[in-house]
Protein backbone atom coordinates (compact mmCIF):
# COMPACT_ATOMS: atom_id res chain seq x y z
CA UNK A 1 153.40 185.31 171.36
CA UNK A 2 152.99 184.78 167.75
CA UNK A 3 149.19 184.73 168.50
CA UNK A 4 149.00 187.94 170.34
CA UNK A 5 151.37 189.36 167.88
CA UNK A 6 148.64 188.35 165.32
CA UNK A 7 145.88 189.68 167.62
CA UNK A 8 147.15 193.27 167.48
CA UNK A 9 148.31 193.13 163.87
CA UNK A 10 144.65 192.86 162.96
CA UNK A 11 143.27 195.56 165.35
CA UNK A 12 145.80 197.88 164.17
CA UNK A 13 144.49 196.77 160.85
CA UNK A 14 140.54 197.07 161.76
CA UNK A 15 141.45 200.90 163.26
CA UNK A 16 143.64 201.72 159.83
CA UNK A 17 140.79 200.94 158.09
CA UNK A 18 138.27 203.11 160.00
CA UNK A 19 137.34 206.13 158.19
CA UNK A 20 135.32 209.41 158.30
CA UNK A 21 132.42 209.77 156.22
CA UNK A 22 130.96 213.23 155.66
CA UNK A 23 127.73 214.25 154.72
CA UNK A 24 126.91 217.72 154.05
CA UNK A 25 123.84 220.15 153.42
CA UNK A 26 121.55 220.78 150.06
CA UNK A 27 119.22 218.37 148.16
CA UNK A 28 119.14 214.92 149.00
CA UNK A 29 119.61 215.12 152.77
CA UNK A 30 117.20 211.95 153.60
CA UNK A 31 119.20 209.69 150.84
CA UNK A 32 122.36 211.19 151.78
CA UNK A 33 122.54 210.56 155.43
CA UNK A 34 120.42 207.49 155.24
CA UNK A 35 123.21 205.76 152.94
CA UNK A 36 126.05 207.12 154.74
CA UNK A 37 124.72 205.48 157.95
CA UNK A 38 124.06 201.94 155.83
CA UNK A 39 127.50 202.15 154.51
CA UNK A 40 129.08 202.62 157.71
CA UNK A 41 131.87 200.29 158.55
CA UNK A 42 132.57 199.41 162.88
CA UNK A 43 135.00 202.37 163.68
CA UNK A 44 133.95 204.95 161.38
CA UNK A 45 132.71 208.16 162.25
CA UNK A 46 129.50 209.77 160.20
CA UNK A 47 130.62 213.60 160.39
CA UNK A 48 126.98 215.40 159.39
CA UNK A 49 128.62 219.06 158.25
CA UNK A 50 126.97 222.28 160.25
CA UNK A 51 123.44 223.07 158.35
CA UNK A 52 119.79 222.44 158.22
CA UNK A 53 118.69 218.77 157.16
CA UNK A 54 115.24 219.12 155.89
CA UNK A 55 113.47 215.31 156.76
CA UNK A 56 110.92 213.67 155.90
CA UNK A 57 111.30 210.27 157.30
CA UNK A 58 113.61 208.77 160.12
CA UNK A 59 117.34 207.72 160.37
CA UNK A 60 118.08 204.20 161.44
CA UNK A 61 121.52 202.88 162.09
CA UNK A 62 122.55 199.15 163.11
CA UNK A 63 125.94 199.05 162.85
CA UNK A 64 128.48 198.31 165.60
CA UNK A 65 130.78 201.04 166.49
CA UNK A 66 130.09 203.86 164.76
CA UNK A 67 129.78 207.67 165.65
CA UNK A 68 127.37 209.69 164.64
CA UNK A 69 129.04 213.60 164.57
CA UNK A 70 127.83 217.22 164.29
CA UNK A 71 129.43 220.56 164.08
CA UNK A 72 127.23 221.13 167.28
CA UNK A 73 123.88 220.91 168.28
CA UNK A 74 122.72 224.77 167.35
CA UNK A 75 125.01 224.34 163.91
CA UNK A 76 124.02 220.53 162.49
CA UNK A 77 119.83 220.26 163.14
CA UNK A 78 118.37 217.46 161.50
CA UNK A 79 114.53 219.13 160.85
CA UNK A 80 111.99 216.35 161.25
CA UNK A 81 108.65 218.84 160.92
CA UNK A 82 107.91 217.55 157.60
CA UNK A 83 108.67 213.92 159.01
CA UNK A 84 105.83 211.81 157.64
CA UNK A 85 105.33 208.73 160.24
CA UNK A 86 105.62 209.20 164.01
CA UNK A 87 108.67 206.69 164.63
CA UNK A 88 111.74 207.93 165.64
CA UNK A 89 114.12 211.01 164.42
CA UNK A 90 117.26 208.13 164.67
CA UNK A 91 117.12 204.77 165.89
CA UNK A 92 119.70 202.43 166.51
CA UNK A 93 119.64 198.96 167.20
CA UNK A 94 123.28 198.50 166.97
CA UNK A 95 126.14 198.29 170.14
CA UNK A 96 128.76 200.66 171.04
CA UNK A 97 127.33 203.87 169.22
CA UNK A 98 128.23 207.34 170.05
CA UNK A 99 125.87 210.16 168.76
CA UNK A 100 126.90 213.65 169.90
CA UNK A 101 127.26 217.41 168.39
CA UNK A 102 123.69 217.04 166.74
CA UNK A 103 120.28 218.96 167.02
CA UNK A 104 116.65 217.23 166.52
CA UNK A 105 114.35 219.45 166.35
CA UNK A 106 110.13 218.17 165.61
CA UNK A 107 110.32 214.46 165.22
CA UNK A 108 106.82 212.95 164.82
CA UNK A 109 107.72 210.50 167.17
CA UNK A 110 110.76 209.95 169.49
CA UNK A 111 113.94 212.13 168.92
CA UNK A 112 116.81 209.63 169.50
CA UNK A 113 116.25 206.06 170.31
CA UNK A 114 118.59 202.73 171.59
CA UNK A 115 116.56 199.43 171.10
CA UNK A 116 118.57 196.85 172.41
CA UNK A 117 121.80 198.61 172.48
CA UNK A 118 124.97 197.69 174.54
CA UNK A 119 127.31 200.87 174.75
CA UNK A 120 124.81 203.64 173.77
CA UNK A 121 126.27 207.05 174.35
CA UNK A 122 124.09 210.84 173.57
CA UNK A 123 126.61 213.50 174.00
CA UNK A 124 125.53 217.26 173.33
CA UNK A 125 122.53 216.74 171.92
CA UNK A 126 119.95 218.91 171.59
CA UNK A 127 116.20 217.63 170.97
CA UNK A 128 113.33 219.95 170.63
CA UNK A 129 109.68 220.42 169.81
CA UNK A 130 109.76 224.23 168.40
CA UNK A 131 106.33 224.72 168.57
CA UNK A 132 106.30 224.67 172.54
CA UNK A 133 104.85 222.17 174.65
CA UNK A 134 101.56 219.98 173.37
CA UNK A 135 100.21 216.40 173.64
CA UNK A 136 100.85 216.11 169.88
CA UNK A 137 104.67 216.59 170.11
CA UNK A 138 106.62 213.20 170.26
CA UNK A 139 106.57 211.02 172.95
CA UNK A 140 110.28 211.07 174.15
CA UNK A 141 113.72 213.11 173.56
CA UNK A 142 115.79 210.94 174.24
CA UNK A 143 115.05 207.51 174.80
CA UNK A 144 117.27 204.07 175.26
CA UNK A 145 115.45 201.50 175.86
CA UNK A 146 116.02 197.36 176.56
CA UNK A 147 119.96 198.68 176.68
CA UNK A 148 122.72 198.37 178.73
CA UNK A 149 125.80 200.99 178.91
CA UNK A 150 124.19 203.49 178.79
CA UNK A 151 125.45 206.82 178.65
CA UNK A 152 123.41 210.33 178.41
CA UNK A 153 125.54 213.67 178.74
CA UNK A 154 125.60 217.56 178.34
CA UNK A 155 122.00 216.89 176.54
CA UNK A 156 119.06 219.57 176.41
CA UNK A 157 115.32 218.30 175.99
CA UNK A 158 112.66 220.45 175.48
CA UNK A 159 108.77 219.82 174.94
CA UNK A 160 108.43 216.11 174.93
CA UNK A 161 104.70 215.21 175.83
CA UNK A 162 105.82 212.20 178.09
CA UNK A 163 109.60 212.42 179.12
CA UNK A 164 112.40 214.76 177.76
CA UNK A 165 115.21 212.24 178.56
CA UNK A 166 113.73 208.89 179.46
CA UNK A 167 115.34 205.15 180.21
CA UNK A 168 113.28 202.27 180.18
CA UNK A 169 114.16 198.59 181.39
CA UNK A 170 117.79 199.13 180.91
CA UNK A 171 120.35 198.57 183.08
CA UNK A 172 124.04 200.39 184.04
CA UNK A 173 122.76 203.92 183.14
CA UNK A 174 124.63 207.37 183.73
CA UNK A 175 122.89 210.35 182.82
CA UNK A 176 124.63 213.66 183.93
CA UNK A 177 125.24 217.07 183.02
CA UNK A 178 121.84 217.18 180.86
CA UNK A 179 119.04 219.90 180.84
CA UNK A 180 115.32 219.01 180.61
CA UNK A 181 112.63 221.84 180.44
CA UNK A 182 109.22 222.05 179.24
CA UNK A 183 108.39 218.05 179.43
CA UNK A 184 105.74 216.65 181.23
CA UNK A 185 108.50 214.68 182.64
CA UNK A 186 111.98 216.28 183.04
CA UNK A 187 114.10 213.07 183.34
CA UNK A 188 112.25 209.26 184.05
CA UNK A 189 114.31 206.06 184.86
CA UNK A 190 111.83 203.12 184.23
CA UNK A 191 112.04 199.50 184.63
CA UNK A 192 115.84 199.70 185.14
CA UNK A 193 118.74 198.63 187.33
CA UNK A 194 121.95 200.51 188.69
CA UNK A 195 121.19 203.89 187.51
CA UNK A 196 122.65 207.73 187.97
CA UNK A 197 120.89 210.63 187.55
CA UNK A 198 123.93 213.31 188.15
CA UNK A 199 124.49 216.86 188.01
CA UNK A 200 121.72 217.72 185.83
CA UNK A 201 118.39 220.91 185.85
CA UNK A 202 115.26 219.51 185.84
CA UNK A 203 113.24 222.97 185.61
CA UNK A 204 109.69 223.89 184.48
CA UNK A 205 108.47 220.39 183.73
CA UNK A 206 105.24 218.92 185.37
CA UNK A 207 107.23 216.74 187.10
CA UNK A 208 110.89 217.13 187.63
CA UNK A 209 112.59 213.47 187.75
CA UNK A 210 110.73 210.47 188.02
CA UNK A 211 112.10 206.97 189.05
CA UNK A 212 108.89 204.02 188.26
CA UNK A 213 108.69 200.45 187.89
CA UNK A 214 105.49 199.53 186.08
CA UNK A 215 103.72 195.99 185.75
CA UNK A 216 103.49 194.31 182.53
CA UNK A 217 106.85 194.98 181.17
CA UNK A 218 109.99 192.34 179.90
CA UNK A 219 112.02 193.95 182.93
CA UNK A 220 110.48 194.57 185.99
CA UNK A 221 111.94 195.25 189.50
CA UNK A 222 113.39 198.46 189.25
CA UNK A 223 116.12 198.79 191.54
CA UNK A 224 119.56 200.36 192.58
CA UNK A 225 118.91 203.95 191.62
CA UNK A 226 120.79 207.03 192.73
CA UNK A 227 119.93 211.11 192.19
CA UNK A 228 122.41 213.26 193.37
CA UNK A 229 123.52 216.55 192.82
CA UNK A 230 120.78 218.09 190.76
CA UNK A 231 118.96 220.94 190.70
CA UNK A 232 115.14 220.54 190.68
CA UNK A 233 113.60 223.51 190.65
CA UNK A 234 110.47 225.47 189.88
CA UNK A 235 108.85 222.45 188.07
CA UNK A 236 105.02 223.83 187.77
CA UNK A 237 104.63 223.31 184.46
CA UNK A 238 100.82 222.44 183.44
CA UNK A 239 100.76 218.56 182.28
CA UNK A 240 100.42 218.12 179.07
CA UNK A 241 100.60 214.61 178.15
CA UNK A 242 97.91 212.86 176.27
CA UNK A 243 94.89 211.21 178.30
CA UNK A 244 95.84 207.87 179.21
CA UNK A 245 99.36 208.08 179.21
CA UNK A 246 100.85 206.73 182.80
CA UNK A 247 102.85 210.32 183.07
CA UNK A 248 99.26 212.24 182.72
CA UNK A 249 98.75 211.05 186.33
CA UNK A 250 101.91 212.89 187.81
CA UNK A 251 100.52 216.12 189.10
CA UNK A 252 102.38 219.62 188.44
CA UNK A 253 104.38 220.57 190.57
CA UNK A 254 106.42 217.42 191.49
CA UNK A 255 109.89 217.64 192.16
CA UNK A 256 111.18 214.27 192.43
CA UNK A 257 108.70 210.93 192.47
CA UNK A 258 109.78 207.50 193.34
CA UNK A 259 107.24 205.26 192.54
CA UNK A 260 107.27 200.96 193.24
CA UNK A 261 111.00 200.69 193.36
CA UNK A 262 113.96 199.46 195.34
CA UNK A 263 117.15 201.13 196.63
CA UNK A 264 116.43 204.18 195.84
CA UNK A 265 119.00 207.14 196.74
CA UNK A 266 117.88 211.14 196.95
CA UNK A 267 121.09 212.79 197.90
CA UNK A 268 122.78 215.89 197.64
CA UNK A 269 120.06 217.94 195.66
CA UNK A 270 118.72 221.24 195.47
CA UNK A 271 114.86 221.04 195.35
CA UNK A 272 113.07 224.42 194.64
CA UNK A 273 110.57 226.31 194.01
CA UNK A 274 107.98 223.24 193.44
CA UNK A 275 104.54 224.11 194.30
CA UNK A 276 103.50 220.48 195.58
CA UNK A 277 105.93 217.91 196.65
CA UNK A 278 109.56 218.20 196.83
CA UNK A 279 110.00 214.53 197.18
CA UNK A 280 106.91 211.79 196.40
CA UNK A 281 107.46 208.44 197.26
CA UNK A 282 104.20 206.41 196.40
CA UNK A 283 103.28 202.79 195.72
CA UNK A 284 102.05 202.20 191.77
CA UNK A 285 98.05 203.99 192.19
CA UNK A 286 96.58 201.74 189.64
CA UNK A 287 95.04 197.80 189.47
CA UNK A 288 97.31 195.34 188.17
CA UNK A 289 97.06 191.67 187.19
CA UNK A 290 100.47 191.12 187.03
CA UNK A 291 101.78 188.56 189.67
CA UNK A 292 105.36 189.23 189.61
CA UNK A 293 104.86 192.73 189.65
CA UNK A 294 105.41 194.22 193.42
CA UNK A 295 103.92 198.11 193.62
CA UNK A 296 105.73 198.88 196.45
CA UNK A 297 108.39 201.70 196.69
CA UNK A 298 111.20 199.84 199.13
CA UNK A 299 114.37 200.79 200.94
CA UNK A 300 113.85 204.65 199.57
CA UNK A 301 116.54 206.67 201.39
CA UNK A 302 116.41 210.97 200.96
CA UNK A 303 119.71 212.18 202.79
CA UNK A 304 121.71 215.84 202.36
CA UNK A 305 119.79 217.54 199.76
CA UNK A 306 118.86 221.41 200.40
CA UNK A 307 114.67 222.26 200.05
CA UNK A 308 113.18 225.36 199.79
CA UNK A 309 110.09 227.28 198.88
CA UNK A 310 108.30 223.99 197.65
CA UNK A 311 104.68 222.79 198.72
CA UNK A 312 103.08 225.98 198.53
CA UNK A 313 100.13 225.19 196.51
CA UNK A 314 99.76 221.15 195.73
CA UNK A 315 97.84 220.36 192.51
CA UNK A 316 97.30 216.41 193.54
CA UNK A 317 93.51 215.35 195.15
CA UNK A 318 93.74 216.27 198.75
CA UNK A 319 96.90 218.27 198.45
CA UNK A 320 95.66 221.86 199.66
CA UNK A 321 93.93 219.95 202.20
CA UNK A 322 97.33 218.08 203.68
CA UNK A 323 99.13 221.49 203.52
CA UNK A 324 96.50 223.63 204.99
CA UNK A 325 96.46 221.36 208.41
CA UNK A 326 101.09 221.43 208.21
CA UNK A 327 100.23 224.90 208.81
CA UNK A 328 100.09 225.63 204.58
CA UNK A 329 102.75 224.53 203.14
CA UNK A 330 103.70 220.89 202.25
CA UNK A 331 106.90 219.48 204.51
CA UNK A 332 109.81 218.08 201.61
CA UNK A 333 109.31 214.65 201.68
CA UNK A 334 105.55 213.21 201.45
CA UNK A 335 105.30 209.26 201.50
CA UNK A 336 102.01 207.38 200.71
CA UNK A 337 102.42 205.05 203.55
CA UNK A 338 101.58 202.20 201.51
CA UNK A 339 103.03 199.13 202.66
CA UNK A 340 101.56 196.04 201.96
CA UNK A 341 99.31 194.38 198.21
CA UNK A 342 97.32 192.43 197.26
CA UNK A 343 98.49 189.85 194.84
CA UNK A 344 96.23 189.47 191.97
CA UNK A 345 94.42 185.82 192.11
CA UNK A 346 96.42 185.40 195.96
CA UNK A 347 97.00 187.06 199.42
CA UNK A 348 97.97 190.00 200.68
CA UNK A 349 101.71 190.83 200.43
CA UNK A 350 104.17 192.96 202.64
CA UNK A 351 107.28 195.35 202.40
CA UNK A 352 109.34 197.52 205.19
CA UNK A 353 111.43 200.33 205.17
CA UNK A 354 109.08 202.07 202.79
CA UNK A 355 111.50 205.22 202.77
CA UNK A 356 113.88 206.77 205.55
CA UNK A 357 114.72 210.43 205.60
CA UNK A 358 116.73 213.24 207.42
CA UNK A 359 114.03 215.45 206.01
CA UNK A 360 110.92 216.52 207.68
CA UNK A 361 108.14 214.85 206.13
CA UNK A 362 104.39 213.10 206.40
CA UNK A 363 103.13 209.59 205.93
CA UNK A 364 99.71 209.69 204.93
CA UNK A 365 99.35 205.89 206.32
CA UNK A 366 96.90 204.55 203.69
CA UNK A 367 98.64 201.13 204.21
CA UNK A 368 96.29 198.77 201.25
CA UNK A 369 97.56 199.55 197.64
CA UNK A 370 94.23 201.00 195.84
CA UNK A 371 93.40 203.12 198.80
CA UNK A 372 91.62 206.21 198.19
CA UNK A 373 93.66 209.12 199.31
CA UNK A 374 90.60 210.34 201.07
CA UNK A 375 90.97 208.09 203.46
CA UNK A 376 94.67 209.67 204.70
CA UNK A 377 95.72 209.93 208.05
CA UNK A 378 98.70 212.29 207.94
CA UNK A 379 101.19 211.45 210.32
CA UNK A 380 105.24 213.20 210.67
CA UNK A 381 107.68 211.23 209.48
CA UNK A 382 110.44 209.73 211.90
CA UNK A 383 113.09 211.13 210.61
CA UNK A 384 116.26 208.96 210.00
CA UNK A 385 120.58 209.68 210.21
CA UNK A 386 121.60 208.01 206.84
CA UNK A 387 124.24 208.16 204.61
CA UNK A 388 124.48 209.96 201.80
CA UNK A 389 125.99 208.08 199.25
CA UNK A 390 126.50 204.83 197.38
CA UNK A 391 129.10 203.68 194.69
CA UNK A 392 128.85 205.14 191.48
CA UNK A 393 128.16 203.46 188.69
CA UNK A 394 130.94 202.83 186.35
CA UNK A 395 130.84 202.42 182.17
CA UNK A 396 132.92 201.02 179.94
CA UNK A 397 136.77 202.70 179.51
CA UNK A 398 136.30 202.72 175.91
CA UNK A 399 132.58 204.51 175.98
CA UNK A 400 133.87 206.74 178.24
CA UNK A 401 136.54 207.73 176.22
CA UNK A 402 134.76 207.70 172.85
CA UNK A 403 131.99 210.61 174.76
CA UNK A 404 134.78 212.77 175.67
């Protein structure tokens, strides 16, 4: 007893002691926020006062528990356009961090990024490229990566030339309620594990939401994925990314692509007004020489979501040709039909139960990772009773709490 006595004694001490540090507008603004985030203690709150925040390098913050506040993300904008090396508007490198209430508007590089984070939450922000979209504008909005916890809400990404709101080899991910428009990708889950992509408007991107597992990365495997409840629409958007980047291969027009990953589930959506494929599922298009890396999209299941006026006029090689003998238009669901590898330096590899839908849809039946979509055979898809849900994933009490 005495110990637990002692126990809360010095929590209630540790949350006495937390205090609120405010920073506010005129001259100084880099060495003003930059210290306030240094001096930071676990448990205090950096409240950045409404106002424009003229930078010209990036924030950095690696200190536990700490939020990061605004008056709102049209009211406190941190202005990167005079921001001098393309790293990041903010990065943090420290656990249980809350940043919410902010805007980031023209950061050379990324807008907001989590390196290594456990208990990362981005609440309300707002991160934007003014200038519209181009290949020059930073890579990513918002951007955890090599985290876990993670937590993206009631967030607005605009112009990023690779993905507006992006999470890379992570794993125990929620992002909901967000908005991206105008990205080459609206919303990409990479490399990760146990993910939800909820209740958010993926809308005039080239590609609305992406789920890929890529070779050559720490954390491979991607797996345990779930999109529900979003709206996907009209996502036509020329693609803009630079040459070279992976994303520059996802043609406009995609609505949702799954590409080389497991347990994958498409539920509930509303899929619009895409003028190629309402749902991709593919195997990963390029050569690899990674031998733990599998390129096959497995156990993909698309169940319950509502698809209309998409497919009319598919940008990818082949596409016009695919529609024009479905009578066309482009059915909702288009699989590769990819199911077996070979293993660089071995044999040839296998996987089943590529993808299962209730939707109409086509297999093109290539079969051999690497094959040439000119040699397509487009067959219907059997289509599949599943259901239409899984558990959701669940965050930490205290995150949650913290985001509200």
């Amino acid at each position: 007893m005495r110990m637990a006595l002692l126990i809360a004694l010095l929590a209630s001490s540790s949350l006495a002691q937390a205090k609120m540090i405010h920073v506010g507008p005129g001259g100084n603004a880099q060495e003003k926020l930059q210290t306030a985030l240094i001096e930071a203690q676990p448990g205090d709150t950096v409240h950045i006062a409404a106002g424009r925040y003229a930078l010209a390098d990036g924030l950095s913050l690696d200190v536990d528990g700490v939020t990061v506040k605004g008056d709102g993300p049209d009211k406190t904008i941190l202005d990167f356009t005079a921001q001098k090396v393309a790293g990041e508007g903010l990065l943090i490198t420290s656990d249980n961090v809350v940043v919410r209430d902010l805007g980031i508007e023209n950061a050379a590089g990324n807008g907001v990024k989590s390196k290594g984070s456990d208990g990362i939450a981005l609440v309300n922000l707002r991160v934007e490229w003014t200038g519209g979209p181009k290949s020059t504008n930073g890579a990513y909005g918002l951007y955890p990566v090599s985290s876990k916890n993670v937590l993206i809400d009631r967030s607005v990404v605009k112009g990023a030339s690779d993905a507006g709101i992006y999470v890379g080899q992570s794993q125990n991910i929620i992002v909901r309620n967000s908005r991206a428009e105008m990205n080459v990708a609206g919303i990409e889950i990479e490399n990760s594990y146990d993910a939800d992509v909820v209740g958010n408007t993926a809308t005039n991107n080239a590609g609305g939401i992406l789920v890929f597992d890529l070779p050559d990365l720490p954390q491979q495997g991607g797996r345990n994925v779930r999109l529900t409840n979003n709206q996907v629409i009209d996502n036509n958007h020329v693609n803009f990314a630079a040459p070279g980047n992976i994303v520059a291969g996802v043609p406009s027009g995609t609505g949702i692509m799954v590409m080389a990953n497991a347990n994958v589930m498409v539920s509930g959506n509303h899929v619009m007004g895409n003028n190629g494929s309402a749902v991709m599922v593919v195997a990963y298009t390029q050569a690899f020489t990674d031998k733990a890396y599998n390129p096959l999209p497995r156990a993909v299941a698309i169940a319950g979501n509502h698809f209309m006026n998409n497919g009319k006029s598919p940008s990818f090689a082949g596409g016009k040709e695919i529609a024009a003998a479905m009578g066309g238009t482009l059915p909702p669901v288009m699989w590769d039909g990819i199911t077996r590898y070979t293993v660089p330096g071995g044999g040839e590899e296998s996987a089943d139960g590529g993808i299962a839908s209730d939707a109409p849809g086509i297999t093109l039946n290539l079969g051999l990772q690497g094959t040439s979509p000119a040699q397509a055979k487009p067959a219907p898809l059997t289509l599949t009773k599943l259901a239409a849900d899984r558990p959701a994933i669940v965050l930490p009490a205290a995150l949650e709490a913290r985001a509200k």
